[in-house]
N, C-alpha and C. Protein backbone atom coordinates (compact mmCIF):
# COMPACT_ATOMS: atom_id res chain seq x y z
N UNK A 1 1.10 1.40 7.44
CA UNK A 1 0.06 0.52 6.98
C UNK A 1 0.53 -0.93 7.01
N UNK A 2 1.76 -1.00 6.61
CA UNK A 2 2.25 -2.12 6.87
C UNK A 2 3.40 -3.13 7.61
N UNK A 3 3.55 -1.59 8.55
CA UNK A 3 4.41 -2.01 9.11
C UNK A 3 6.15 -2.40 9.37
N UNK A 4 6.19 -2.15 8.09
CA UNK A 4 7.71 -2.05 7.34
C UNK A 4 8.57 -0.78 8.23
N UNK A 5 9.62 -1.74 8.34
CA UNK A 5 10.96 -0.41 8.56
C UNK A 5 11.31 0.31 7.16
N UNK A 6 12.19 1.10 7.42
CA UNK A 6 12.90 1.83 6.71
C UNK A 6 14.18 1.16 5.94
N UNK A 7 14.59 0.13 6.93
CA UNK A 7 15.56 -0.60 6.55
C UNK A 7 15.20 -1.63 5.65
N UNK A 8 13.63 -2.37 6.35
CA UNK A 8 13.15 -3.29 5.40
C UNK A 8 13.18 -2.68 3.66
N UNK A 9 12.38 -1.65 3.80
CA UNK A 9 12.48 -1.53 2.62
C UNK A 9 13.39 -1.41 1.71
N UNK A 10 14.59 -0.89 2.51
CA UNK A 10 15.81 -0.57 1.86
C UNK A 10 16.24 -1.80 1.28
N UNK A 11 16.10 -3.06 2.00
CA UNK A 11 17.07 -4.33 1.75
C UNK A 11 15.92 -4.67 1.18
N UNK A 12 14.95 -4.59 0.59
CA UNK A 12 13.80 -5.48 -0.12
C UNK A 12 14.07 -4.81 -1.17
N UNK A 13 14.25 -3.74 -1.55
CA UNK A 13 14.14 -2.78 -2.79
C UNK A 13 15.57 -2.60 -3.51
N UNK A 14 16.20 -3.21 -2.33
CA UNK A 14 17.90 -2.71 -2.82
C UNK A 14 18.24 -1.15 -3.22
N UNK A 15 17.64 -0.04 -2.70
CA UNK A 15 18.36 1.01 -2.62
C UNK A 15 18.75 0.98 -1.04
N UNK A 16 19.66 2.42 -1.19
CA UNK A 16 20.02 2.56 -0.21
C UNK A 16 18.78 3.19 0.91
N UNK A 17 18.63 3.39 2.24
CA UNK A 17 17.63 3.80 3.42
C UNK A 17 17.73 5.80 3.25
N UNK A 18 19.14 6.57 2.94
CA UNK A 18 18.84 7.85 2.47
C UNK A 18 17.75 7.84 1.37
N UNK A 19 17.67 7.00 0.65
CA UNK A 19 16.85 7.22 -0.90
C UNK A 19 15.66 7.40 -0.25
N UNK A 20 15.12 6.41 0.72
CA UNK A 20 13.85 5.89 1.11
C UNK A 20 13.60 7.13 1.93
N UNK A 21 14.64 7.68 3.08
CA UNK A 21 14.07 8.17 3.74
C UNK A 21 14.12 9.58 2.73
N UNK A 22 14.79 10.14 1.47
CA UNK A 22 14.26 11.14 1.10
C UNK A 22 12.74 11.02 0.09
N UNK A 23 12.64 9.77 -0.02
CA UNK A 23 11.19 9.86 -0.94
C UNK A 23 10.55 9.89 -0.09
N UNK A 24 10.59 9.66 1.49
CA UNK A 24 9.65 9.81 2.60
C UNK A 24 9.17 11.53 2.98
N UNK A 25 10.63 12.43 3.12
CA UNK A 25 10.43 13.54 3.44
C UNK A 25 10.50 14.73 2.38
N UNK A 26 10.61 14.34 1.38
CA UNK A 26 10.62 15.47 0.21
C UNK A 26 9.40 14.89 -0.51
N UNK A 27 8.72 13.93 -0.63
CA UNK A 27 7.60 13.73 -1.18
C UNK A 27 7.56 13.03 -2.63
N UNK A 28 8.01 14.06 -3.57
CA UNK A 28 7.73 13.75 -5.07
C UNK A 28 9.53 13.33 -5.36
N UNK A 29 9.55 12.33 -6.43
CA UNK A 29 10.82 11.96 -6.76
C UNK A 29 11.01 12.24 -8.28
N UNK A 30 12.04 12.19 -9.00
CA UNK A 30 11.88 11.79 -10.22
C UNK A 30 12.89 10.65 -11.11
N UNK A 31 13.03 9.79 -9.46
CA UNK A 31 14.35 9.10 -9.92
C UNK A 31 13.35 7.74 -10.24
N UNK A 32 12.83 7.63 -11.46
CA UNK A 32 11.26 6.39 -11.35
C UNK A 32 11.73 4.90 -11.36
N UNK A 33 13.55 4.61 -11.76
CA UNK A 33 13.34 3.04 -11.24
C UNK A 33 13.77 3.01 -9.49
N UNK A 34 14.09 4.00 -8.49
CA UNK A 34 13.64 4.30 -7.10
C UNK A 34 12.40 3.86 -6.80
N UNK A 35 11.16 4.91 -8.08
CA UNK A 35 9.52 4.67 -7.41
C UNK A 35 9.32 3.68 -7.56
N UNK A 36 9.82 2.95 -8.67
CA UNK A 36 9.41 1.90 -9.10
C UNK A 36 10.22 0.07 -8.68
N UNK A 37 11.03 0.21 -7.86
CA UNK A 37 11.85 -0.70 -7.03
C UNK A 37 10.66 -0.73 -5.37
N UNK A 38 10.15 0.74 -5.31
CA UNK A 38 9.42 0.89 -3.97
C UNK A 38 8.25 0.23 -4.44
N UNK A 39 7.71 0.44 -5.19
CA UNK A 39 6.20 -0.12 -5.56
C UNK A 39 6.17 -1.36 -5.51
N UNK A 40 6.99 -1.77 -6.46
CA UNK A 40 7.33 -3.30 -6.70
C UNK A 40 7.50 -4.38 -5.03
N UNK A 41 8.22 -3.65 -4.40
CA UNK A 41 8.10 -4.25 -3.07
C UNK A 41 7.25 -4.13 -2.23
N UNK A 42 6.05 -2.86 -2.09
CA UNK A 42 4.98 -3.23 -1.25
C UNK A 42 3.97 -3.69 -2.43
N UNK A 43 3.62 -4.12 -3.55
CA UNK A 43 3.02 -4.79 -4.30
C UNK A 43 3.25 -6.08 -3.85
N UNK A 44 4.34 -6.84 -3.48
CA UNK A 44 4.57 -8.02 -2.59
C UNK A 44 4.28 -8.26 -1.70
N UNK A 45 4.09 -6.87 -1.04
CA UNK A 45 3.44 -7.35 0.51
C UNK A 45 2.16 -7.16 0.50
N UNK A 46 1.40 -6.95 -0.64
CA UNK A 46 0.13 -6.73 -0.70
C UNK A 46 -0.87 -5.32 -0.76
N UNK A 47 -0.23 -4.67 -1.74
CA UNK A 47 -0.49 -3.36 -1.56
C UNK A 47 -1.11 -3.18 -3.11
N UNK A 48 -2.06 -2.77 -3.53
CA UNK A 48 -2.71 -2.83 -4.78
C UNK A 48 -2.66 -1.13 -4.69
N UNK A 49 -2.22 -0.13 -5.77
CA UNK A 49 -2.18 1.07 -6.53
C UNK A 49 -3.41 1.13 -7.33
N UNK A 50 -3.90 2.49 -7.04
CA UNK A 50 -4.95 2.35 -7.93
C UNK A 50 -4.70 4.12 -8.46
N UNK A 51 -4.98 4.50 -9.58
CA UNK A 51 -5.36 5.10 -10.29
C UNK A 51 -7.04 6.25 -10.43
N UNK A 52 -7.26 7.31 -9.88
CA UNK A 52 -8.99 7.80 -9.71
C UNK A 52 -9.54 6.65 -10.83
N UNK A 53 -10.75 6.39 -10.04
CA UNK A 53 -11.89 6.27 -10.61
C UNK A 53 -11.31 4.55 -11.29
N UNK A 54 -10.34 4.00 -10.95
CA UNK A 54 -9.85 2.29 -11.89
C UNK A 54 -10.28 1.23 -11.28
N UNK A 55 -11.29 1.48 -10.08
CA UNK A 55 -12.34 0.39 -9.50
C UNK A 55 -13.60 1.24 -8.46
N UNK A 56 -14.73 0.54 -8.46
CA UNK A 56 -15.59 0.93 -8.24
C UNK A 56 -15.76 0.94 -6.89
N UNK A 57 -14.30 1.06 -5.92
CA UNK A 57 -14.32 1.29 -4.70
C UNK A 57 -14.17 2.51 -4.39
N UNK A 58 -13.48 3.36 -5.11
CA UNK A 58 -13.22 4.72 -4.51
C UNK A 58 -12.11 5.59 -5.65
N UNK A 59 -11.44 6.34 -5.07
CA UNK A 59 -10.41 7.09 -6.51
C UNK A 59 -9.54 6.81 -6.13
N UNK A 60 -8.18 7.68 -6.22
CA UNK A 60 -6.89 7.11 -6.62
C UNK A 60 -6.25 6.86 -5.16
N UNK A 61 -5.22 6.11 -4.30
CA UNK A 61 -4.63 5.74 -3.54
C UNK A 61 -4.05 4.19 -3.50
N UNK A 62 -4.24 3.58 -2.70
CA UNK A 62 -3.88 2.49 -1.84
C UNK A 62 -5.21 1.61 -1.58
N UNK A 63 -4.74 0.41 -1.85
CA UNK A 63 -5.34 -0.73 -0.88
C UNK A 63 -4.75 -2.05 -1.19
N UNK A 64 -5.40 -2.67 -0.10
CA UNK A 64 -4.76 -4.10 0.06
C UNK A 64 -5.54 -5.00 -0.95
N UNK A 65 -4.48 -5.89 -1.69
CA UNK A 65 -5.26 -6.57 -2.39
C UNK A 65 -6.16 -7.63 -2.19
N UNK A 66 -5.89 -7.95 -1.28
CA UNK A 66 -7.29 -9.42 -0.24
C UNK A 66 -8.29 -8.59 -0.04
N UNK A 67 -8.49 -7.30 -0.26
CA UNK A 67 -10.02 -6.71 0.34
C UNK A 67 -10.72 -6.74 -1.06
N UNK A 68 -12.34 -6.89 -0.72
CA UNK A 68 -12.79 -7.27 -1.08
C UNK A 68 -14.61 -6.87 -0.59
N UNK A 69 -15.36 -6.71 -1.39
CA UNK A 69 -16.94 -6.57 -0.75
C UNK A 69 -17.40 -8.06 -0.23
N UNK A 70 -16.30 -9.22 -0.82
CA UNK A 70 -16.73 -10.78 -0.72
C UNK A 70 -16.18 -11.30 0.39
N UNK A 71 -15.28 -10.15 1.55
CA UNK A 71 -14.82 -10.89 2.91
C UNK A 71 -15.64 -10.92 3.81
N UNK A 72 -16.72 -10.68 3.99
CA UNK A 72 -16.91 -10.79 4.92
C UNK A 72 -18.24 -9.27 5.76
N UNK A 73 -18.61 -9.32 7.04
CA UNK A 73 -19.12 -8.38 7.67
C UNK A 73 -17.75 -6.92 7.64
N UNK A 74 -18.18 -6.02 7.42
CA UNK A 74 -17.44 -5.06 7.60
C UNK A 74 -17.55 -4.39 9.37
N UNK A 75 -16.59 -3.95 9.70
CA UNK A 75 -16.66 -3.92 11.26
C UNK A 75 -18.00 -2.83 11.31
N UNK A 76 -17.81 -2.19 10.70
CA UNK A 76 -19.06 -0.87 10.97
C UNK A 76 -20.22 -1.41 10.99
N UNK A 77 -20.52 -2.62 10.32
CA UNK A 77 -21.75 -3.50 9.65
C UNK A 77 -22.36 -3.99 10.80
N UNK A 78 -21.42 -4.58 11.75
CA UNK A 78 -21.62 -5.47 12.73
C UNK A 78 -22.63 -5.07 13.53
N UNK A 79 -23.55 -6.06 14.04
CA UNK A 79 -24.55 -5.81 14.95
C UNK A 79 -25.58 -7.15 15.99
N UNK A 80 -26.02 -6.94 16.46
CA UNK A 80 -26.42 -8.13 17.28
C UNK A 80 -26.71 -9.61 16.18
N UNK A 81 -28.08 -9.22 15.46
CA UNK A 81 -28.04 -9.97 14.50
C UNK A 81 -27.26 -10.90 13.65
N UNK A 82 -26.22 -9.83 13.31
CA UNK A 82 -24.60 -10.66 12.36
C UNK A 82 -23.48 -10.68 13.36
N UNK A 83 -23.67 -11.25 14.16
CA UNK A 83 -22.63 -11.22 15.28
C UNK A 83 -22.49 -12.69 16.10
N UNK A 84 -21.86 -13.31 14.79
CA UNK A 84 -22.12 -15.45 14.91
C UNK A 84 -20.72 -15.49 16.13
């Protein structure tokens, strides 16, 4: 989503790239200042956490925090008419 290495994250988060790449392939962790060194760094790059149902966009995952219903035409939207 954003493009990040493995390494980036490693040197942004200051763990080591095994940590990263096992929260990548085993999934669930319980080492939480790990989850929480990872969060903290794509929260910088613009990554907003959400919680089900904690905005009236959708339930629990990911999104970027610049989005917005106030940017703009949405690509699907687009059509002769709105097409400046």
């Amino acid at each position: 989503m954003l493009g990040l290495t493995t390494e980036t994250l490693a040197s942004e988060s200051r763990l080591p790239v095994a940590t990263i790449e096992a929260l990548e392939t085993e999934g669930g962790s319980t080492d939480i200042k790990a989850l929480a060194a990872l969060r903290s760094v794509l929260e910088n790059h613009g990554v907003l956490f959400l919680a089900g149902g904690s905005d009236g966009m959708g339930g629990a995952g990911i999104r970027f925090k610049h989005w917005s219903d106030d940017d703009g035409i949405r690509p699907e939207n687009l059509n002769a008419t709105n097409d400046d």
